[in-house]
C-alpha atoms as a PDB file:
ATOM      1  CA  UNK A   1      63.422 105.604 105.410  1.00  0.00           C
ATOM      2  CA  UNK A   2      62.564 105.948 101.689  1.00  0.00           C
ATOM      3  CA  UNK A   3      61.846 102.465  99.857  1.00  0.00           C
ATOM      4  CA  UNK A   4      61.694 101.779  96.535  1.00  0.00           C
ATOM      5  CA  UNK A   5      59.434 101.093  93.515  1.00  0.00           C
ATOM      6  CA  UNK A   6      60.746  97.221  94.251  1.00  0.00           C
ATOM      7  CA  UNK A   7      60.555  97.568  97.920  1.00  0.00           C
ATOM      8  CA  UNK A   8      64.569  97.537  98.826  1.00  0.00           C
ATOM      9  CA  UNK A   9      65.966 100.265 100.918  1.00  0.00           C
ATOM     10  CA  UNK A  10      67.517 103.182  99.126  1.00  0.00           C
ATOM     11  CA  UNK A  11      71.627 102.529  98.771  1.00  0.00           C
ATOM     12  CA  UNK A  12      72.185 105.696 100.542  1.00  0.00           C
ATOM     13  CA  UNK A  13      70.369 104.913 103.414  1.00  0.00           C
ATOM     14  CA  UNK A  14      72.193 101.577 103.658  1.00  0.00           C
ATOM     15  CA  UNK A  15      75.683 102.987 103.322  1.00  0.00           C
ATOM     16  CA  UNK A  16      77.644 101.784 106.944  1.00  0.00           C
ATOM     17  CA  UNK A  17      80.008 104.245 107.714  1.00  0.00           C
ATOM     18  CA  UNK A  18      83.305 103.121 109.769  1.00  0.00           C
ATOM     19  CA  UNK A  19      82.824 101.042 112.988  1.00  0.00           C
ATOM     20  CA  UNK A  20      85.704  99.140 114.512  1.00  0.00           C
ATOM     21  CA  UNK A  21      85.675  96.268 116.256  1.00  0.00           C
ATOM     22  CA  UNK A  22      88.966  95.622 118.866  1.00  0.00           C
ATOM     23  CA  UNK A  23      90.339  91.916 119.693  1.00  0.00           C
ATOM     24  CA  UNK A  24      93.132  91.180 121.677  1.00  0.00           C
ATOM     25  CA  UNK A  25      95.108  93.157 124.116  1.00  0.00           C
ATOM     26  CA  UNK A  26      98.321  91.282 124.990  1.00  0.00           C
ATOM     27  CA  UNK A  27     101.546  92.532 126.297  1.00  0.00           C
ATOM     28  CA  UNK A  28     104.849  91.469 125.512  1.00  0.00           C
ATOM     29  CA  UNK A  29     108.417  92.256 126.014  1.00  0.00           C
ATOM     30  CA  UNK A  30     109.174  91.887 121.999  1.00  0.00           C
ATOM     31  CA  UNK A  31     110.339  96.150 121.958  1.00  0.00           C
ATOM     32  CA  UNK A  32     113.384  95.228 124.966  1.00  0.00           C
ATOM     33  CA  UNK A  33     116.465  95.673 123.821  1.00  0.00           C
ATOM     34  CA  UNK A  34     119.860  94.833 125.771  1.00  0.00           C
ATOM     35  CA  UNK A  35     119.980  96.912 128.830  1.00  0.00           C
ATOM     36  CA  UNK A  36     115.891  98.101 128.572  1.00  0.00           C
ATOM     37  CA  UNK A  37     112.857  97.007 129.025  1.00  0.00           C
ATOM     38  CA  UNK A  38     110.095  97.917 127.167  1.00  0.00           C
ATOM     39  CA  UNK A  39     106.450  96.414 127.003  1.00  0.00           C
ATOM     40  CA  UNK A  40     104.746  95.878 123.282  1.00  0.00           C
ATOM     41  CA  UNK A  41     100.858  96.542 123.479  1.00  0.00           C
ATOM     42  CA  UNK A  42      99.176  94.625 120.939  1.00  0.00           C
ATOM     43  CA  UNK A  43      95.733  94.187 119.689  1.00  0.00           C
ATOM     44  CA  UNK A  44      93.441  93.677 116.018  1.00  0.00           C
ATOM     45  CA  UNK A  45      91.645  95.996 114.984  1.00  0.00           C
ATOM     46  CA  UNK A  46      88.955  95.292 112.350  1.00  0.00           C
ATOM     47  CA  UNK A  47      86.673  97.921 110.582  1.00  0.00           C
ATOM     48  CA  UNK A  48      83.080  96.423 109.851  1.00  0.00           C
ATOM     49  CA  UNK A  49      82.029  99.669 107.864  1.00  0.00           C
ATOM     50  CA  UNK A  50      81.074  99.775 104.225  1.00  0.00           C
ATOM     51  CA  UNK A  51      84.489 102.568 103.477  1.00  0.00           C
ATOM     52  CA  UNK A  52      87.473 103.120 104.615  1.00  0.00           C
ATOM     53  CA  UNK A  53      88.456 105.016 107.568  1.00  0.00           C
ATOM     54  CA  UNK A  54      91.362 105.849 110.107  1.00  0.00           C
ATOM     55  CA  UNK A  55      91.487 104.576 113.054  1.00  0.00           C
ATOM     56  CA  UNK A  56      92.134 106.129 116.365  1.00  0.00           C
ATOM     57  CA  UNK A  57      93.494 103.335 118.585  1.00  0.00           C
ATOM     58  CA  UNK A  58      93.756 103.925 122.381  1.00  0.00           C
ATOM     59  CA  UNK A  59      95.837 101.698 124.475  1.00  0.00           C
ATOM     60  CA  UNK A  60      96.087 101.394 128.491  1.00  0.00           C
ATOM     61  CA  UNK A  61      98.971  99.621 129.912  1.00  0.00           C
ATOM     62  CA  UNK A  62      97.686  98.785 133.432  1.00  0.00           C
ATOM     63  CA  UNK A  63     100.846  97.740 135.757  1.00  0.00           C
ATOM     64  CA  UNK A  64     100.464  95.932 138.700  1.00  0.00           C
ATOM     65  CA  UNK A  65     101.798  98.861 140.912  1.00  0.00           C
ATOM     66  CA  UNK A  66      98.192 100.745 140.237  1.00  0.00           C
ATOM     67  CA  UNK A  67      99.560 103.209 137.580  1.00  0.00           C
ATOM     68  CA  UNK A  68      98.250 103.775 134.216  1.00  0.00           C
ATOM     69  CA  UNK A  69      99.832 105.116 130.776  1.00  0.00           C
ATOM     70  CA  UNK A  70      97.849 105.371 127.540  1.00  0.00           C
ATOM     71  CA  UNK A  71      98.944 105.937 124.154  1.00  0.00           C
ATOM     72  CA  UNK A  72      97.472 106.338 120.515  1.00  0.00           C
ATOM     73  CA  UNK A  73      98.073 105.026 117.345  1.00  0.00           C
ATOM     74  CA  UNK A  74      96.587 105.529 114.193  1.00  0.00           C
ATOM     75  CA  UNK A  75      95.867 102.662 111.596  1.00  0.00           C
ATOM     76  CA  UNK A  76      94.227 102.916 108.087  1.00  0.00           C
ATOM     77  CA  UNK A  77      91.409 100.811 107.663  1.00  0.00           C
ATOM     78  CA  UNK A  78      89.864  99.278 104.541  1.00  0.00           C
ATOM     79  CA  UNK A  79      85.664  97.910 104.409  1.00  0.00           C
ATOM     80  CA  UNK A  80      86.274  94.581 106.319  1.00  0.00           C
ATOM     81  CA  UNK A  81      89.917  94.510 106.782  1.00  0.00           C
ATOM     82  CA  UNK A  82      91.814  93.700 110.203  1.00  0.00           C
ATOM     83  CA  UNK A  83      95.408  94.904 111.032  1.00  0.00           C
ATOM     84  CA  UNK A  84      97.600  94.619 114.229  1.00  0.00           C
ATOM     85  CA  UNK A  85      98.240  97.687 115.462  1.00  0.00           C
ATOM     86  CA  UNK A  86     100.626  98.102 118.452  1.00  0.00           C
ATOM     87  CA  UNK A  87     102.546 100.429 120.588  1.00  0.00           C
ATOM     88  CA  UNK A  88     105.828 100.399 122.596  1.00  0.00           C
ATOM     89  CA  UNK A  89     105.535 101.934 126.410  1.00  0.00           C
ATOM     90  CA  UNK A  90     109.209 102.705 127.191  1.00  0.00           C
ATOM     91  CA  UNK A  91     108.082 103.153 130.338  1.00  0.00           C
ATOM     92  CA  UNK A  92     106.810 100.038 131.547  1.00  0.00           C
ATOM     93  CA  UNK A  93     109.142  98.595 133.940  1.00  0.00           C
ATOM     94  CA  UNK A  94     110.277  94.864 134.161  1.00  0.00           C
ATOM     95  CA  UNK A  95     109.560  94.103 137.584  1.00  0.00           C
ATOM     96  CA  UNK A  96     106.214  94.567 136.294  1.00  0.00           C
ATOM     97  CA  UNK A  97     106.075  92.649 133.447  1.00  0.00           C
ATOM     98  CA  UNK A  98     104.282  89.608 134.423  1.00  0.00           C
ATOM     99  CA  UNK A  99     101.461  90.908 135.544  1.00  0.00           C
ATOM    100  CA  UNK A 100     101.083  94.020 133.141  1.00  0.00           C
ATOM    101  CA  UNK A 101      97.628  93.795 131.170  1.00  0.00           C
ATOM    102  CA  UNK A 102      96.282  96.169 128.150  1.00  0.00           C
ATOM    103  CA  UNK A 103      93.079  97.436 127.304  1.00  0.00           C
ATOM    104  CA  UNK A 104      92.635  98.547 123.715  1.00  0.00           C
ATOM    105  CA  UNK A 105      89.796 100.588 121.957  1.00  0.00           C
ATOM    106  CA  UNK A 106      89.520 102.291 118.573  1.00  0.00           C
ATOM    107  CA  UNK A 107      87.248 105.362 117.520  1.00  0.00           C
ATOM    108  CA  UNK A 108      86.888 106.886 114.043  1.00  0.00           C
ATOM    109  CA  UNK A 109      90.046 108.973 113.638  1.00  0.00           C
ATOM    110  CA  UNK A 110      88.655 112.766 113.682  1.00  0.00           C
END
């Protein structure tokens, strides 16, 4: 690492590229409408990097039956800035709902 004539690091070598830190993971009902049932993955997303980035978010709805279904979203991040991001398995079923967990994880969009 190359220092300076006043000892400090050199700016490029203290740039922080994306990194994204994932909160949450709750399921909901909020996407059913009259006659279907749908579960609403949620979870924050936060990007600790010095610039800003897309995310790649991953969720896995986990349903008490022993089957799993993931999806992706994509969310644009800014330095330091947190946003919701959430997706809408048609597929879950509401026999299922009460015991239907998420797991949520988020990568630097490629």
């Amino acid at each position: 690492m190359w220092m300076g004539i006043f000892g400090g690091m050199s700016l490029a070598c203290g740039a922080l590229g994306p990194q994204f830190d994932v909160q949450g993971g709750k399921v909901d009902g909020a996407c059913s409408g009259l006659l279907d049932y749908c579960a609403r993955a949620r979870c924050s997303v936060r990007n600790l990097g010095s610039r800003a980035a897309p995310a790649t978010v991953t969720f896995e709805l986990h349903q008490p039956n022993g089957s799993t279904v993931s999806a992706t979203e994509y969310v644009m991040l800014n330095p330091k800035e947190s946003k919701e991001a959430h997706h809408d398995f048609q597929e879950a079923r509401l026999l299922d709902k009460g015991a239907t967990t998420v797991n949520c994880s988020a990568t630097s969009a490629k």
